[in-house]
C-alpha atoms as a PDB file:
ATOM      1  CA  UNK A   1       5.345  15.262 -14.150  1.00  0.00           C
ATOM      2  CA  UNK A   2       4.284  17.658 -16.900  1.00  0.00           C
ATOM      3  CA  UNK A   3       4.403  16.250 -20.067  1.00  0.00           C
ATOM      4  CA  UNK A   4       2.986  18.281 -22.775  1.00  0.00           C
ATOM      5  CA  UNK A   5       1.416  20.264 -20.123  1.00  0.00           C
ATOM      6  CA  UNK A   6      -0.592  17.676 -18.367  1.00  0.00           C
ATOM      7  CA  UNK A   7      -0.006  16.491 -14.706  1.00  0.00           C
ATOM      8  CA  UNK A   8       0.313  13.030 -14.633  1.00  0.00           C
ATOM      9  CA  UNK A   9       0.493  10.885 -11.318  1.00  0.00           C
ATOM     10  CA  UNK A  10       3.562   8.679 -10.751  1.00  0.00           C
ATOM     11  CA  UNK A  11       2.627   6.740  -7.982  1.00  0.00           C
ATOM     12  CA  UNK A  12      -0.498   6.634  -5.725  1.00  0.00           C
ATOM     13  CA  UNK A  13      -1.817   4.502  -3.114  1.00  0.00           C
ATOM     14  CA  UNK A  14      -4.977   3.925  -0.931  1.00  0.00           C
ATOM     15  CA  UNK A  15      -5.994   1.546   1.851  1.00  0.00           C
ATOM     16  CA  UNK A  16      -9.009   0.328   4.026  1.00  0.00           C
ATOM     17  CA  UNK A  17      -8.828  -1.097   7.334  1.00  0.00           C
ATOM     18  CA  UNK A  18     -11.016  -2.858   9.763  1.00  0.00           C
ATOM     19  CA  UNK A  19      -9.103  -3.293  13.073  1.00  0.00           C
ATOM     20  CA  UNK A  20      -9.851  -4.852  16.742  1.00  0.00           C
ATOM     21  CA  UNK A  21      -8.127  -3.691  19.582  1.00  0.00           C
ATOM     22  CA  UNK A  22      -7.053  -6.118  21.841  1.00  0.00           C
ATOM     23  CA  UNK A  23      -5.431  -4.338  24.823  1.00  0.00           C
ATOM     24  CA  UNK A  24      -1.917  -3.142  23.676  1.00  0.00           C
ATOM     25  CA  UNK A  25      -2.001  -4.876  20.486  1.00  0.00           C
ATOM     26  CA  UNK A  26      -4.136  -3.727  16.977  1.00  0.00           C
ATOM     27  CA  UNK A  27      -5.461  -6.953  15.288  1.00  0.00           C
ATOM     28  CA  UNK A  28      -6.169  -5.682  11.341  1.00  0.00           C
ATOM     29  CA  UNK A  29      -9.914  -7.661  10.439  1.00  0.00           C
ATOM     30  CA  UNK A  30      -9.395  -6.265   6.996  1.00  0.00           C
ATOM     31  CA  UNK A  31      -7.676  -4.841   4.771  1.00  0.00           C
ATOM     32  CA  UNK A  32      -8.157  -2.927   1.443  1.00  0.00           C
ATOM     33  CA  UNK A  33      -5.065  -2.020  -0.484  1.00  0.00           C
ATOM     34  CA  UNK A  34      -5.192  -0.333  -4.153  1.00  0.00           C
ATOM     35  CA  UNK A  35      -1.826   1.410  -6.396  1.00  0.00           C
ATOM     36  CA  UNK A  36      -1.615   2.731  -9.800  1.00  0.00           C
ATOM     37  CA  UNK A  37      -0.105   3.889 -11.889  1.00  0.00           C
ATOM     38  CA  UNK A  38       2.384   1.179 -11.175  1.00  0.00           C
ATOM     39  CA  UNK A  39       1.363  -1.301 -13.535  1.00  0.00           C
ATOM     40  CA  UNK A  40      -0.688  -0.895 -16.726  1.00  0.00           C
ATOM     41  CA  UNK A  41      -3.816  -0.713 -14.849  1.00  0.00           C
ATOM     42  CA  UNK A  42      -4.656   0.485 -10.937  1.00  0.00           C
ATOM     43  CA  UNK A  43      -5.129  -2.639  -9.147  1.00  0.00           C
ATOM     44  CA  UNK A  44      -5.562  -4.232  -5.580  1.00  0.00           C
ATOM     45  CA  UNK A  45      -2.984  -5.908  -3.388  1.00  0.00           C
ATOM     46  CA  UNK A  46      -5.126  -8.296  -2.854  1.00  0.00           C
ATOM     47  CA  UNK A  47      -2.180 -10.934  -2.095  1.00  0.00           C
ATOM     48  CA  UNK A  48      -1.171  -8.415   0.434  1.00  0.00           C
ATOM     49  CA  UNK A  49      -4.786  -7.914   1.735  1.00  0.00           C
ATOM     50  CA  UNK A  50      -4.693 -11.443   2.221  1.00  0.00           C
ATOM     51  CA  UNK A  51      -1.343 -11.640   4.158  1.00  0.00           C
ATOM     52  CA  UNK A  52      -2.436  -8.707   6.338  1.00  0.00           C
ATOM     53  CA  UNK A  53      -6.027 -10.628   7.701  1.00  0.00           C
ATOM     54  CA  UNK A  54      -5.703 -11.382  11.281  1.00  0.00           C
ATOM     55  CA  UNK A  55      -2.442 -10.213  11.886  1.00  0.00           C
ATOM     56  CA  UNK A  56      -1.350  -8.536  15.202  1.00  0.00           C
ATOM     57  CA  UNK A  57       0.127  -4.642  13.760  1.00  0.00           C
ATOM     58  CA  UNK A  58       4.112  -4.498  14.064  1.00  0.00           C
ATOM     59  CA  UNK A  59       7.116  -3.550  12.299  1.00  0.00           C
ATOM     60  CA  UNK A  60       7.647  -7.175  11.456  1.00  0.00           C
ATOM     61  CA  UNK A  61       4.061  -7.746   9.759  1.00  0.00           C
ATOM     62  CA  UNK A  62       4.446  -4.103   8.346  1.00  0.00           C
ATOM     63  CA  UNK A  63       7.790  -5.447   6.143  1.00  0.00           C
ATOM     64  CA  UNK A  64       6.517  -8.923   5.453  1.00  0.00           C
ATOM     65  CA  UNK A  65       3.835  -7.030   4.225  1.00  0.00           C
ATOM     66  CA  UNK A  66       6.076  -4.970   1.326  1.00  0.00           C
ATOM     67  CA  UNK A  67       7.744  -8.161   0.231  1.00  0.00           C
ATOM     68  CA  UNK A  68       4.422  -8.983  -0.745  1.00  0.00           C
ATOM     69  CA  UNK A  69       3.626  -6.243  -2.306  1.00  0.00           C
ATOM     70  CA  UNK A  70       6.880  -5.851  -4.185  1.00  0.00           C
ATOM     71  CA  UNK A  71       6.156  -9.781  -5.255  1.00  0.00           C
ATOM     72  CA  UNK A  72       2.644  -8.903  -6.594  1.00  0.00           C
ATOM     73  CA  UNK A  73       3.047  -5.819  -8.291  1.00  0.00           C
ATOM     74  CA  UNK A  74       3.514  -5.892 -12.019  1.00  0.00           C
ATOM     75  CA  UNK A  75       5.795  -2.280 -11.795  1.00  0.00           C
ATOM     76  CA  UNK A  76       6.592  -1.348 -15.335  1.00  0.00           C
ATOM     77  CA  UNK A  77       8.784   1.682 -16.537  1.00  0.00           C
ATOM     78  CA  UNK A  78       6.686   4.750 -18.449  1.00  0.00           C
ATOM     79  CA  UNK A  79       8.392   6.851 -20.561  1.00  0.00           C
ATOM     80  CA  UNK A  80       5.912   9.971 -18.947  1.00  0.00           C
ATOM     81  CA  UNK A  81       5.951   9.077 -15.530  1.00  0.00           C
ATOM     82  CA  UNK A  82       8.966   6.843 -13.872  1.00  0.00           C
ATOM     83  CA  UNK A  83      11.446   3.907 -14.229  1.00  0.00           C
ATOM     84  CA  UNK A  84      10.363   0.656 -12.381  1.00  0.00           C
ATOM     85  CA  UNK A  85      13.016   0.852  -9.889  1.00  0.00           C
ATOM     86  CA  UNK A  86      11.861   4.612  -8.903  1.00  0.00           C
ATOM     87  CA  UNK A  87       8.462   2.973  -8.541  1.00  0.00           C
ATOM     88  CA  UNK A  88       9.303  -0.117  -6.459  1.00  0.00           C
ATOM     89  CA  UNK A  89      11.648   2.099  -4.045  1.00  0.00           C
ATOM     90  CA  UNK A  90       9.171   3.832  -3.435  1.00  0.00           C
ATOM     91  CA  UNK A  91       5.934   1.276  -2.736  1.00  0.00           C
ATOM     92  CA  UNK A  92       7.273   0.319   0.702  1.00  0.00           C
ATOM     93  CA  UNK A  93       7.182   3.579   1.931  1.00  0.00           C
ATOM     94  CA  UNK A  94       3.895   4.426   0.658  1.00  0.00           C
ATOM     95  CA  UNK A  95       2.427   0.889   2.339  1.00  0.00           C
ATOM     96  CA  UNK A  96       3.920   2.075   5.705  1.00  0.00           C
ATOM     97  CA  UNK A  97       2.515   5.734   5.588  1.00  0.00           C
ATOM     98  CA  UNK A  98      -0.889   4.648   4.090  1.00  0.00           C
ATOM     99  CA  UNK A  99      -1.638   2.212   6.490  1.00  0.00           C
ATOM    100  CA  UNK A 100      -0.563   3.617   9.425  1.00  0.00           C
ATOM    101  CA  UNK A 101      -2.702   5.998   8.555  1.00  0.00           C
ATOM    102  CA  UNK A 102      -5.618   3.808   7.751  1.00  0.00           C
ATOM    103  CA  UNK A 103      -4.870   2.026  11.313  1.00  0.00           C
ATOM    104  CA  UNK A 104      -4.710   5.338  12.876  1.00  0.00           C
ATOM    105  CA  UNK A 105      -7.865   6.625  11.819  1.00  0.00           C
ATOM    106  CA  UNK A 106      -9.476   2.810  12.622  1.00  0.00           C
ATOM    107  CA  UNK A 107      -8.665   2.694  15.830  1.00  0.00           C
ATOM    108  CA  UNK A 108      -9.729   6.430  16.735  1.00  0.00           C
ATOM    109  CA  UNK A 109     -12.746   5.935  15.186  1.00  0.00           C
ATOM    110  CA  UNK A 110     -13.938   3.544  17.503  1.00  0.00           C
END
């Protein structure tokens, strides 16, 4: 967005993961999860960090994991960037990408 002729970000996410493969499965060790500008202030998912410790990867960990989120994240509307709801439809499917991603580049760097 382009208010006044400055780019603003509406949404933007970054994670961290420590993994350990165990045969098939991906265990995540640890996990590092950040957003902004969805609330006032960037902050970290740490709720969501803490759900994510020691679990096996899956779909099913991967949605528990945005309820979380979604539960912990103080969204607000901005009159220069976008509503709430645009925000909050949108945070699950930044988690996913971002850390499959992480997890991706974890595991090959190993």
């Amino acid at each position: 967005m382009r208010p006044q002729g400055i780019a603003l970000p509406i949404l933007g996410m970054a994670a961290k993961l420590k993994v350990k493969r165990q045969k098939a499965k991906i265990e995540i060790e640890d996990a590092k999860i950040s957003a902004g500008p969805v609330a006032p202030v960037l902050f970290r998912a740490t709720q969501t960090e803490e759900y994510l410790r020691g679990k096996a990867w899956s779909d099913d960990v991967l949605a528990q994991a945005t309820q979380v989120l979604l539960a912990e994240t103080g969204s607000r509307t901005s009159a220069h960037r976008a509503t709430k709801e645009y925000r909050l439809d949108l945070l699950p499917t930044m988690l996913r990408d971002v850390l499959t991603r992480a997890a991706n580049q974890a595991k090959d760097a190993k």
